[in-house]
N, C-alpha and C. Protein backbone atom coordinates (compact mmCIF):
# COMPACT_ATOMS: atom_id res chain seq x y z
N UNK A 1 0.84 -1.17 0.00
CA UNK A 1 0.00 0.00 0.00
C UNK A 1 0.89 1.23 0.00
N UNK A 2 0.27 2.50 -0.63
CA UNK A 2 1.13 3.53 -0.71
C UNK A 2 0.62 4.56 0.14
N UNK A 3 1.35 5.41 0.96
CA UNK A 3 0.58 6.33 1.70
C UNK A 3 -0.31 7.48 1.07
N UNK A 4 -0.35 8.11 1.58
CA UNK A 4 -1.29 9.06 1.52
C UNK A 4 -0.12 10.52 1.31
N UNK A 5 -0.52 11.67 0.85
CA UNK A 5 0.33 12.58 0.98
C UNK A 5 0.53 13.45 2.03
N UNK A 6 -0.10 13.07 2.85
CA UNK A 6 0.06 13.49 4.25
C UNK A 6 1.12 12.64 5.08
N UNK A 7 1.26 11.32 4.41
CA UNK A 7 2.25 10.50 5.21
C UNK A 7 1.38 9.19 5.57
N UNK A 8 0.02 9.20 6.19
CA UNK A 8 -0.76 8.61 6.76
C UNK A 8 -1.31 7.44 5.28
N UNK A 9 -1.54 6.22 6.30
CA UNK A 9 -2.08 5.06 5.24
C UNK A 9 -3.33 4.72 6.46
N UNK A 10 -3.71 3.74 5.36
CA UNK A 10 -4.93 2.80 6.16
C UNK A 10 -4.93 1.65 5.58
N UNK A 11 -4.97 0.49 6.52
CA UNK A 11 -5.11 -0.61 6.53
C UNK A 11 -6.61 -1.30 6.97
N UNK A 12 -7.22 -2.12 6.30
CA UNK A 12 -8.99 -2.42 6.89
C UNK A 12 -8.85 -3.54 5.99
N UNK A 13 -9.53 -4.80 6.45
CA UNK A 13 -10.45 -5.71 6.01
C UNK A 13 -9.63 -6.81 5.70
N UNK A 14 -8.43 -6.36 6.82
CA UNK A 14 -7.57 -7.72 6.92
C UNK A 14 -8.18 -8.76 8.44
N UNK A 15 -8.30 -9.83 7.76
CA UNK A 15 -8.75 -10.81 8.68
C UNK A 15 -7.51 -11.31 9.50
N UNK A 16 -7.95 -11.19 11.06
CA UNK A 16 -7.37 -11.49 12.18
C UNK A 16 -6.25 -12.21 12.21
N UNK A 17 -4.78 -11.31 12.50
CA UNK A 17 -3.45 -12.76 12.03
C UNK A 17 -2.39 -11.44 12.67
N UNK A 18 -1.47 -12.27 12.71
CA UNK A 18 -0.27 -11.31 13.08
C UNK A 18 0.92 -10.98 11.62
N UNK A 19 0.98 -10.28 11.12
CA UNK A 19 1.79 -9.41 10.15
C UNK A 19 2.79 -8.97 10.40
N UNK A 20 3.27 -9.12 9.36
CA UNK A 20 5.14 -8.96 9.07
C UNK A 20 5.24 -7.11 8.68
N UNK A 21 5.12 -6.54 8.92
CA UNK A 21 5.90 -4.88 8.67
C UNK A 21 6.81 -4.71 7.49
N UNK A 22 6.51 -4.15 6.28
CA UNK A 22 7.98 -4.57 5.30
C UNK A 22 7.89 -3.10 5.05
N UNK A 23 8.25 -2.13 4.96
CA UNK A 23 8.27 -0.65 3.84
C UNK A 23 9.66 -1.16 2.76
N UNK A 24 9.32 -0.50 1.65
CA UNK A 24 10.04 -0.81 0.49
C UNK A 24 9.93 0.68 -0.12
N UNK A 25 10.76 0.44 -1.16
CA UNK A 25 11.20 2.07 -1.82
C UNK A 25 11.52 3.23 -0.88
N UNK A 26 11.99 2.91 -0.12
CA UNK A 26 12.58 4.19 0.95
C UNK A 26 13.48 5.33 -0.02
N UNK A 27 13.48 6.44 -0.05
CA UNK A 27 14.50 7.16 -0.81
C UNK A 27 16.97 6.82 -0.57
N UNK A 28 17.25 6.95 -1.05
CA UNK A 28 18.56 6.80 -0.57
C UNK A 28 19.11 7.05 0.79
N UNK A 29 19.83 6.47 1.31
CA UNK A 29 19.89 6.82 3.09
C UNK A 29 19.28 6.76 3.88
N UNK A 30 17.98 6.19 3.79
CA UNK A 30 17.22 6.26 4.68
C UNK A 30 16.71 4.60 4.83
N UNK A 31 16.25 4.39 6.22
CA UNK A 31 16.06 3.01 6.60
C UNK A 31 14.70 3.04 7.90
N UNK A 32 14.30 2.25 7.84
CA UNK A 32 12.71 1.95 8.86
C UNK A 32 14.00 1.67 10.56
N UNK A 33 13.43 3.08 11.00
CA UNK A 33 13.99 3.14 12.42
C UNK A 33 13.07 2.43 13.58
N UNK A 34 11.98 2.69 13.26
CA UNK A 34 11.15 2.15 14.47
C UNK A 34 9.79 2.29 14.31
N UNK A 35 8.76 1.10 14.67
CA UNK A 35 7.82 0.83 14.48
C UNK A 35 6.47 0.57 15.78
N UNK A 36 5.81 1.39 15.99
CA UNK A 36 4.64 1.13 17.05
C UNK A 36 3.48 1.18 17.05
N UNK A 37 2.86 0.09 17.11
CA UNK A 37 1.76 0.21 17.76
C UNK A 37 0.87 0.46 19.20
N UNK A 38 0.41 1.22 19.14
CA UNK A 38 -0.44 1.44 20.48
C UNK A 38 0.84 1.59 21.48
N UNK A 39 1.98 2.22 21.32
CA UNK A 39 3.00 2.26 22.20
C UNK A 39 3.86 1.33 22.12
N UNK A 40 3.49 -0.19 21.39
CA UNK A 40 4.48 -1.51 21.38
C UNK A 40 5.13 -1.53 20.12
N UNK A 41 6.54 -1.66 20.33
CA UNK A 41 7.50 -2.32 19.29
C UNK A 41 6.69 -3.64 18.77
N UNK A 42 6.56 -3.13 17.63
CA UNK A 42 6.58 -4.28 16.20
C UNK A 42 7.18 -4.77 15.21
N UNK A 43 8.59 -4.13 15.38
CA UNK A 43 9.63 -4.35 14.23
C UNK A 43 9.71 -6.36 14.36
N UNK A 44 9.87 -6.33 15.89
CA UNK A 44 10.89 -8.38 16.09
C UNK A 44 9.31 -8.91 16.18
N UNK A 45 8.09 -8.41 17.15
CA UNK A 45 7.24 -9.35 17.01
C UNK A 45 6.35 -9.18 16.03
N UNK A 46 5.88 -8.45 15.24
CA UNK A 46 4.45 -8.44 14.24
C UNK A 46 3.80 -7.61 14.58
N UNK A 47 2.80 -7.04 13.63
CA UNK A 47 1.55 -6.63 13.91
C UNK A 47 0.62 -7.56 13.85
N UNK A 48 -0.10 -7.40 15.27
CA UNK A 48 -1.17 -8.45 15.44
C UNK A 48 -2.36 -7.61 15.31
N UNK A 49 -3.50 -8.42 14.69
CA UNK A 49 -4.80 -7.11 14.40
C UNK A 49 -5.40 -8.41 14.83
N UNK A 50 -6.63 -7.41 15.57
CA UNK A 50 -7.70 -8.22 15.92
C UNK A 50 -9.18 -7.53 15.21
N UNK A 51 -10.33 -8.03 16.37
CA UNK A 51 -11.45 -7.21 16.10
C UNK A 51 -11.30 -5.98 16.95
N UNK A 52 -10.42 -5.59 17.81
CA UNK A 52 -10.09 -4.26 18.53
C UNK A 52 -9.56 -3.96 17.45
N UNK A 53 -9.90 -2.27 17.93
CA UNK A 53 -8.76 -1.37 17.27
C UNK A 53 -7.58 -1.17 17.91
N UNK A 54 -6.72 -1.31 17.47
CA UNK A 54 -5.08 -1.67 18.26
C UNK A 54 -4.68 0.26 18.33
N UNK A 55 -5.16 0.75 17.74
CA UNK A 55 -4.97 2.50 17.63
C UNK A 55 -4.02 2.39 16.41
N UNK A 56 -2.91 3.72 16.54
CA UNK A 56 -2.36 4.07 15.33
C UNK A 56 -0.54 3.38 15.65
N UNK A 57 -0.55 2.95 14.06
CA UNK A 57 0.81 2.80 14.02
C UNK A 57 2.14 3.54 13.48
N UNK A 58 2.49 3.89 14.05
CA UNK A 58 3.07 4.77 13.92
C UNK A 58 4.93 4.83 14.06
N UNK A 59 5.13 4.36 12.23
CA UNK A 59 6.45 4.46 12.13
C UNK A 59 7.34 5.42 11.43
N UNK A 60 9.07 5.63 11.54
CA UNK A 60 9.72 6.12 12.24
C UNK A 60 10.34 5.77 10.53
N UNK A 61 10.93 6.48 9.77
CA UNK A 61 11.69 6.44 9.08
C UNK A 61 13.12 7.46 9.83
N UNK A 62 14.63 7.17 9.51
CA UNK A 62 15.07 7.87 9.63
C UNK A 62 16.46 8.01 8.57
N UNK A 63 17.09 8.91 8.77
CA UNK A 63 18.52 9.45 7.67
C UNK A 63 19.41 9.83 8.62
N UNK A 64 20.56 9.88 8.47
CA UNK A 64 21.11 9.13 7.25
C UNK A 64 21.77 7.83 7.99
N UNK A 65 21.58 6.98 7.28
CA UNK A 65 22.04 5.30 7.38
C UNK A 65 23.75 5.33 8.04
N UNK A 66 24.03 4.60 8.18
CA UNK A 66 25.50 4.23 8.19
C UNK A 66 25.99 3.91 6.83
N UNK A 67 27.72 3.16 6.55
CA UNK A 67 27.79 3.09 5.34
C UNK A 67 28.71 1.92 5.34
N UNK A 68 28.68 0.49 5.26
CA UNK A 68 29.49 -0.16 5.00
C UNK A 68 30.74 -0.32 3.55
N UNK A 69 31.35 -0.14 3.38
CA UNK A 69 32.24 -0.69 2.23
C UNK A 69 33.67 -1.47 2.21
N UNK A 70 33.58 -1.86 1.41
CA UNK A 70 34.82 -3.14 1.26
C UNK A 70 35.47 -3.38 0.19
N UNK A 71 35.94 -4.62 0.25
CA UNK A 71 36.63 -4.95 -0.51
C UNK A 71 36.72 -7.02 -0.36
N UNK A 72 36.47 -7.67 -1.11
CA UNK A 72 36.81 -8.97 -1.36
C UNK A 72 38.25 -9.67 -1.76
N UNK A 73 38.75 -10.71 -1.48
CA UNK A 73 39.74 -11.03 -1.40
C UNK A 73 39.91 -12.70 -1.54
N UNK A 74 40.97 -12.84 -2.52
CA UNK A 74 40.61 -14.94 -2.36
C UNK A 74 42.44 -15.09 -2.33
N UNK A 75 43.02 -15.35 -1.26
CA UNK A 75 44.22 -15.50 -1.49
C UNK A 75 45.22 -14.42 -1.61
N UNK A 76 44.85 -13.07 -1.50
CA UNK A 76 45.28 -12.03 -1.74
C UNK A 76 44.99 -11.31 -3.08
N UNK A 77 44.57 -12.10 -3.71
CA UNK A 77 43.62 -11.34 -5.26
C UNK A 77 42.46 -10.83 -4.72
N UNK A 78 42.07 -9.93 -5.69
CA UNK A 78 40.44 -9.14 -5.86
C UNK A 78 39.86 -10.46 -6.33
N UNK A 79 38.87 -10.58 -5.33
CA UNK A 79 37.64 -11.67 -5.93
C UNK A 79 36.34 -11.03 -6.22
N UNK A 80 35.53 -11.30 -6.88
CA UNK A 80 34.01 -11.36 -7.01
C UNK A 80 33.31 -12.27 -6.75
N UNK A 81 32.66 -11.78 -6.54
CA UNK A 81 31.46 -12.78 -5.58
C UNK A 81 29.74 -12.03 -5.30
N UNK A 82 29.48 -12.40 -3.80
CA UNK A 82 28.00 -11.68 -3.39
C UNK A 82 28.40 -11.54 -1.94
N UNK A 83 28.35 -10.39 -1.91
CA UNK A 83 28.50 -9.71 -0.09
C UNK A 83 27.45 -9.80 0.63
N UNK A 84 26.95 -10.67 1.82
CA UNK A 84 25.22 -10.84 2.53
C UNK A 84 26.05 -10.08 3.74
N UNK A 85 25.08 -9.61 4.53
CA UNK A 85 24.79 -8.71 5.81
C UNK A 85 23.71 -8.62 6.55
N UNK A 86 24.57 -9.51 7.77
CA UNK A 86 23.34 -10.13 8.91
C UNK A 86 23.48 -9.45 10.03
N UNK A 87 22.51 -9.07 10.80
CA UNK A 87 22.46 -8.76 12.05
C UNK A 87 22.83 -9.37 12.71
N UNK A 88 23.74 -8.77 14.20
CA UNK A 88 24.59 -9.84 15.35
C UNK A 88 23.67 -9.22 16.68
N UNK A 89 23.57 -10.22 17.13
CA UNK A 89 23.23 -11.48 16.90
C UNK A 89 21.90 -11.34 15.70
N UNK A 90 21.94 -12.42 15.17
CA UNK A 90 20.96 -12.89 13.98
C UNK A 90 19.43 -12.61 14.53
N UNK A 91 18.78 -12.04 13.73
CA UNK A 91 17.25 -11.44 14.55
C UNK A 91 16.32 -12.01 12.89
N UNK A 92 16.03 -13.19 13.06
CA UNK A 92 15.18 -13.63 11.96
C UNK A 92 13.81 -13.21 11.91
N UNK A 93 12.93 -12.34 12.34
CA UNK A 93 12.12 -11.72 12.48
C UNK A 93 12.39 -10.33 12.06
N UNK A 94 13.41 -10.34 11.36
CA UNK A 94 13.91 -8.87 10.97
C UNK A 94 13.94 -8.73 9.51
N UNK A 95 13.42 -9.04 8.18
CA UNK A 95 14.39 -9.59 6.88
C UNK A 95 14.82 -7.86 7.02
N UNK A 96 14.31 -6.47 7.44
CA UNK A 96 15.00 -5.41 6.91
C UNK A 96 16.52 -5.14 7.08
N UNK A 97 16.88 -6.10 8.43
CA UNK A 97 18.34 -6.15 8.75
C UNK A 97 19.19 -7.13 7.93
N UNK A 98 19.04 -7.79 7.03
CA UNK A 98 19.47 -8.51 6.09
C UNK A 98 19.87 -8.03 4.89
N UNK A 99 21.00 -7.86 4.23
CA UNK A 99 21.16 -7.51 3.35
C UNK A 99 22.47 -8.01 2.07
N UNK A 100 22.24 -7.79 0.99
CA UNK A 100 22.77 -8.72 0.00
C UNK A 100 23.44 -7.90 -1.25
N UNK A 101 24.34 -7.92 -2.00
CA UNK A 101 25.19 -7.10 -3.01
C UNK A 101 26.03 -7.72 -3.96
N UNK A 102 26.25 -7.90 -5.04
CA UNK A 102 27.19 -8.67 -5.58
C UNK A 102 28.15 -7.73 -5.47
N UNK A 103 29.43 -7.70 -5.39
CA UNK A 103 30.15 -6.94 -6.07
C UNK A 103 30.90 -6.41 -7.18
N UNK A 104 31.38 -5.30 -7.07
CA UNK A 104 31.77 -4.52 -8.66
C UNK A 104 32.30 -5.99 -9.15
N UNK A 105 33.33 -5.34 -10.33
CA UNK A 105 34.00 -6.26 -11.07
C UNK A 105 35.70 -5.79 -10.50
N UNK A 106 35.64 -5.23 -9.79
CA UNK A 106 37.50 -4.94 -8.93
C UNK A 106 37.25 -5.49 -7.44
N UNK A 107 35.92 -6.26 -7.00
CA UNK A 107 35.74 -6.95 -5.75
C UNK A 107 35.73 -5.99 -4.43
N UNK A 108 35.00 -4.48 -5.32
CA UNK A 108 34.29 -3.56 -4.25
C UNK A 108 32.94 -3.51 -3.71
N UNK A 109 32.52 -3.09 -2.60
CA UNK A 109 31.14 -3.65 -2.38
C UNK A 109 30.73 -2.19 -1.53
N UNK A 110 29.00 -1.50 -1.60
CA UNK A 110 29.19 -0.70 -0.69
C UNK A 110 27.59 -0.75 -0.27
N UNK A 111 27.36 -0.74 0.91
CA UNK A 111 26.40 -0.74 1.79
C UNK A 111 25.26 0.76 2.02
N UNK A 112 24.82 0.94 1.95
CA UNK A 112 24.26 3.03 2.33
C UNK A 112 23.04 2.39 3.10
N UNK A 113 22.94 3.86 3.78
CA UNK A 113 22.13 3.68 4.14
C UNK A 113 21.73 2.65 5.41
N UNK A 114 22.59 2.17 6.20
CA UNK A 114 22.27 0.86 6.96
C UNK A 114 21.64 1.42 7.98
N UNK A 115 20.93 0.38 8.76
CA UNK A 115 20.63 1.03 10.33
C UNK A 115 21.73 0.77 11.41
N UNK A 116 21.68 1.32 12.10
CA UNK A 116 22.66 1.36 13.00
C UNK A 116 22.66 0.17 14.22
N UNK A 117 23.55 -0.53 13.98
CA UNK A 117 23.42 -1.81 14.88
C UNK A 117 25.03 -2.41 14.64
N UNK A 118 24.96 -3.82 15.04
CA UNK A 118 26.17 -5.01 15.02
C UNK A 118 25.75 -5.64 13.90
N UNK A 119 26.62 -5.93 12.75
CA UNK A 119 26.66 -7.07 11.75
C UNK A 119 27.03 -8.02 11.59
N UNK A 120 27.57 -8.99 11.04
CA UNK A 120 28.24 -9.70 10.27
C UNK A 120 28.40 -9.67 8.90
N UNK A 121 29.26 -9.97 7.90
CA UNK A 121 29.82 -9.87 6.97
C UNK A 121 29.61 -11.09 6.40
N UNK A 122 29.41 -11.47 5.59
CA UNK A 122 30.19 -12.65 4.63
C UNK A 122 29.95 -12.47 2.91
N UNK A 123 31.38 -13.45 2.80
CA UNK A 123 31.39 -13.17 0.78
C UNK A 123 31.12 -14.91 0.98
N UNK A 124 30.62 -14.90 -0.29
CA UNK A 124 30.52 -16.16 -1.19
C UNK A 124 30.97 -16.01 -2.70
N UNK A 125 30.98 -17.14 -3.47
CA UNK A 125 31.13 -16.83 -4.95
C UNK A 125 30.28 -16.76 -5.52
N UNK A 126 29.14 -17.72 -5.33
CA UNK A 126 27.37 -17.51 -5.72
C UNK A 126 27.04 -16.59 -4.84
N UNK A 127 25.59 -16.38 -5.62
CA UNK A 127 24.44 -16.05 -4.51
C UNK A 127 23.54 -17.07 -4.17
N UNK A 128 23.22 -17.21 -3.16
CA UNK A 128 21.76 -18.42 -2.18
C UNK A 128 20.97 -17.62 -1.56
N UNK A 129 19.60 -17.60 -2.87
CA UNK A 129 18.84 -16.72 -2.03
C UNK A 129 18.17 -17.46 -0.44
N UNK A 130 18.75 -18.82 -0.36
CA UNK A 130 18.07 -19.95 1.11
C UNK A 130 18.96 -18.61 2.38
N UNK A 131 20.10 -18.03 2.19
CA UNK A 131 20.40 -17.42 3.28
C UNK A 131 19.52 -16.32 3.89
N UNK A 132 19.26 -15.61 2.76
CA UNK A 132 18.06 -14.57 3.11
C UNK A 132 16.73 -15.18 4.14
N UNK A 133 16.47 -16.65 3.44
CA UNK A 133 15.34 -16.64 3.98
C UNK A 133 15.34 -17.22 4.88
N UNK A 134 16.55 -17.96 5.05
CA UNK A 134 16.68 -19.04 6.53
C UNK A 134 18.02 -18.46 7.40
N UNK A 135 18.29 -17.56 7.81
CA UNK A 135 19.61 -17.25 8.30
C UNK A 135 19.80 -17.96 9.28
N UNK A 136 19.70 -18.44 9.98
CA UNK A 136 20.66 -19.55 10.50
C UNK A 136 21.47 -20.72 9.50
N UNK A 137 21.00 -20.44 8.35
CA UNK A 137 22.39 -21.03 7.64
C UNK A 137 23.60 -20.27 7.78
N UNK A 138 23.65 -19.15 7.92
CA UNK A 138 24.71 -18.24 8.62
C UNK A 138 26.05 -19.06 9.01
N UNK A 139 25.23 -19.58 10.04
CA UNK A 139 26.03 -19.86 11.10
C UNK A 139 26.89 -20.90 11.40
N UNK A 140 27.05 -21.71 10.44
CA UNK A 140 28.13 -22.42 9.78
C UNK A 140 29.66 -21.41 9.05
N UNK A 141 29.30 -20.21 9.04
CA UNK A 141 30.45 -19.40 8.66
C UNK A 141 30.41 -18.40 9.24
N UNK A 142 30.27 -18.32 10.45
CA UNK A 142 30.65 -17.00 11.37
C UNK A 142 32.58 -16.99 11.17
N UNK A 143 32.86 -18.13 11.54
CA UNK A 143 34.04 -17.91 11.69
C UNK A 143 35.11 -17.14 10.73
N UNK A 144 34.24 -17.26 9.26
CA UNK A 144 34.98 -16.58 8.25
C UNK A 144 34.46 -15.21 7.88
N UNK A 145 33.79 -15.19 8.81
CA UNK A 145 32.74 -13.81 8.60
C UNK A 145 33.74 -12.53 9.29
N UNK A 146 33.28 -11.14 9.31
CA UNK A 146 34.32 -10.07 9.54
C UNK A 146 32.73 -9.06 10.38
N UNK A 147 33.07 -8.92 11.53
CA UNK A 147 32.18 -8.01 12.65
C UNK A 147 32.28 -6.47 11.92
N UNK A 148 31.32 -6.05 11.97
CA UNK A 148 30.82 -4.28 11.86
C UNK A 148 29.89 -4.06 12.76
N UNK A 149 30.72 -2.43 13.49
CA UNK A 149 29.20 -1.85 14.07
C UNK A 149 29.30 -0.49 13.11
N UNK A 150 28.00 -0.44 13.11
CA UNK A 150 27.53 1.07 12.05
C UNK A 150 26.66 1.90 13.34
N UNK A 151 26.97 3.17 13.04
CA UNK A 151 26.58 4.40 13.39
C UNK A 151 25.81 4.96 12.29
N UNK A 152 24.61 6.02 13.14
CA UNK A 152 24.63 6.67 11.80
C UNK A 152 25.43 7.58 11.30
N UNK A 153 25.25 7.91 10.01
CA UNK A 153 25.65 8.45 9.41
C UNK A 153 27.68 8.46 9.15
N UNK A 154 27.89 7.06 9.86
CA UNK A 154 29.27 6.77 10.22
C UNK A 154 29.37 5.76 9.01
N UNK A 155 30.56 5.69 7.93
CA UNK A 155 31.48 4.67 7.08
C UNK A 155 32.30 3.84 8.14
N UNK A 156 32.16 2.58 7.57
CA UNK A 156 33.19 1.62 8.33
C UNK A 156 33.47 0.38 6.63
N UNK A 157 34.78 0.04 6.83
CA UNK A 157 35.51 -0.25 6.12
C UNK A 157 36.05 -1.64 6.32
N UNK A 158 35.98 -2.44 5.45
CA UNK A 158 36.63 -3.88 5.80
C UNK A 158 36.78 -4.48 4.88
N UNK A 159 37.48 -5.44 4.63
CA UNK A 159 38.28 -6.75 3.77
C UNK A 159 37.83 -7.84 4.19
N UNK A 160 36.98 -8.48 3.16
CA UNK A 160 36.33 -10.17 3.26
C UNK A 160 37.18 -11.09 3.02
N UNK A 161 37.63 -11.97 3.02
CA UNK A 161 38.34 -13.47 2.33
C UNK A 161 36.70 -13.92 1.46
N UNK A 162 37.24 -14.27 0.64
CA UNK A 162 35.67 -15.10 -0.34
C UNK A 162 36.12 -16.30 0.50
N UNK A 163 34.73 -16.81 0.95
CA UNK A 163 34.39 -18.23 1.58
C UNK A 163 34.80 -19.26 0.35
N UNK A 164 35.57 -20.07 0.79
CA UNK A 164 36.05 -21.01 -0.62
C UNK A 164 34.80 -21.77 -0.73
N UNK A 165 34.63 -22.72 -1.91
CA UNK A 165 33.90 -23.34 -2.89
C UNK A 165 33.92 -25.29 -1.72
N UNK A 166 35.04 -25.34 -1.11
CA UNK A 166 35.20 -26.58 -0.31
C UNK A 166 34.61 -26.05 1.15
N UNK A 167 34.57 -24.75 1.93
CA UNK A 167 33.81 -24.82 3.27
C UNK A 167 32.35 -24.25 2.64
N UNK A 168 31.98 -23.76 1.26
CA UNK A 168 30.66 -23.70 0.98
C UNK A 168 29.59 -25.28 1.63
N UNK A 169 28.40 -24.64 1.55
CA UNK A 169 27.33 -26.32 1.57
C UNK A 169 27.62 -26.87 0.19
């Protein structure tokens, strides 16, 4: 649904269930800061609608993001590959903290816009879109993975090893 030009949307004649929160097309730099209903965080648990009116929800866009960028590496060469970016600890109730990039063709990669939290890093040579949707596959390669915390409006900088093709699944 698209808002309104006031900002304001409406939602009606959804039958009773708890809902996932997604905003999409955000402008550059900017990322879904925070989400409430009736006073409660809904980003980790859902919006739950009933036959009450739960009141207004009322979310929080904000600017400017943090900025990850890098660089890939297989042996000391520029590799290419796909750069994923998980939340630390892993918050699977989150897909907005998830994020995915192939990189250039000189094995540069750059992030905008992030929210401000703890990451993890990892390169591969494919892409699997199963990580997006199941992240605890993750977690078989923390160890080759590289930690970020982002600020806003703060760049942070790092060097991947590409996960070889033998500790891939």
């Amino acid at each position: 649904m698209r808002p309104k030009t006031d900002g304001s949307f409406e939602f009606s004649g959804a039958p009773p269930a708890t809902y996932r929160l997604t905003v999409n097309g955000l402008p550059a730099g900017y990322y879904l800061k925070s989400a409430r209903l009736g006073g409660v965080d809904v980003l980790d648990a859902g919006v739950s609608l009933d036959s009450t009116n739960p009141g207004l929800l009322d979310v929080v866009l904000a600017s400017p993001g943090g900025t990850i960028s890098g660089e890939v590496r297989e042996g000391g060469q520029v590799a290419v590959g796909v750069v994923y970016v998980a939340p630390e600890p892993l918050r699977p109730n989150r897909p907005d903290l998830f994020f995915s990039r192939s990189t250039n063709d000189d094995g540069t990669f750059t992030f905008a816009g992030m929210p401000p939290g703890n990451y993890r890093l990892f390169a591969f040579r494919e892409p699997d879109p199963n990580l997006l949707s199941n992240p605890a596959l993750f977690l078989p390669y923390e160890a080759k993975s590289e930690s970020v915390s982002v600020d806003d409006g703060a760049s942070q900088s790092v060097q991947l090893e590409l996960i070889s093709a033998s500790a891939e699944r």
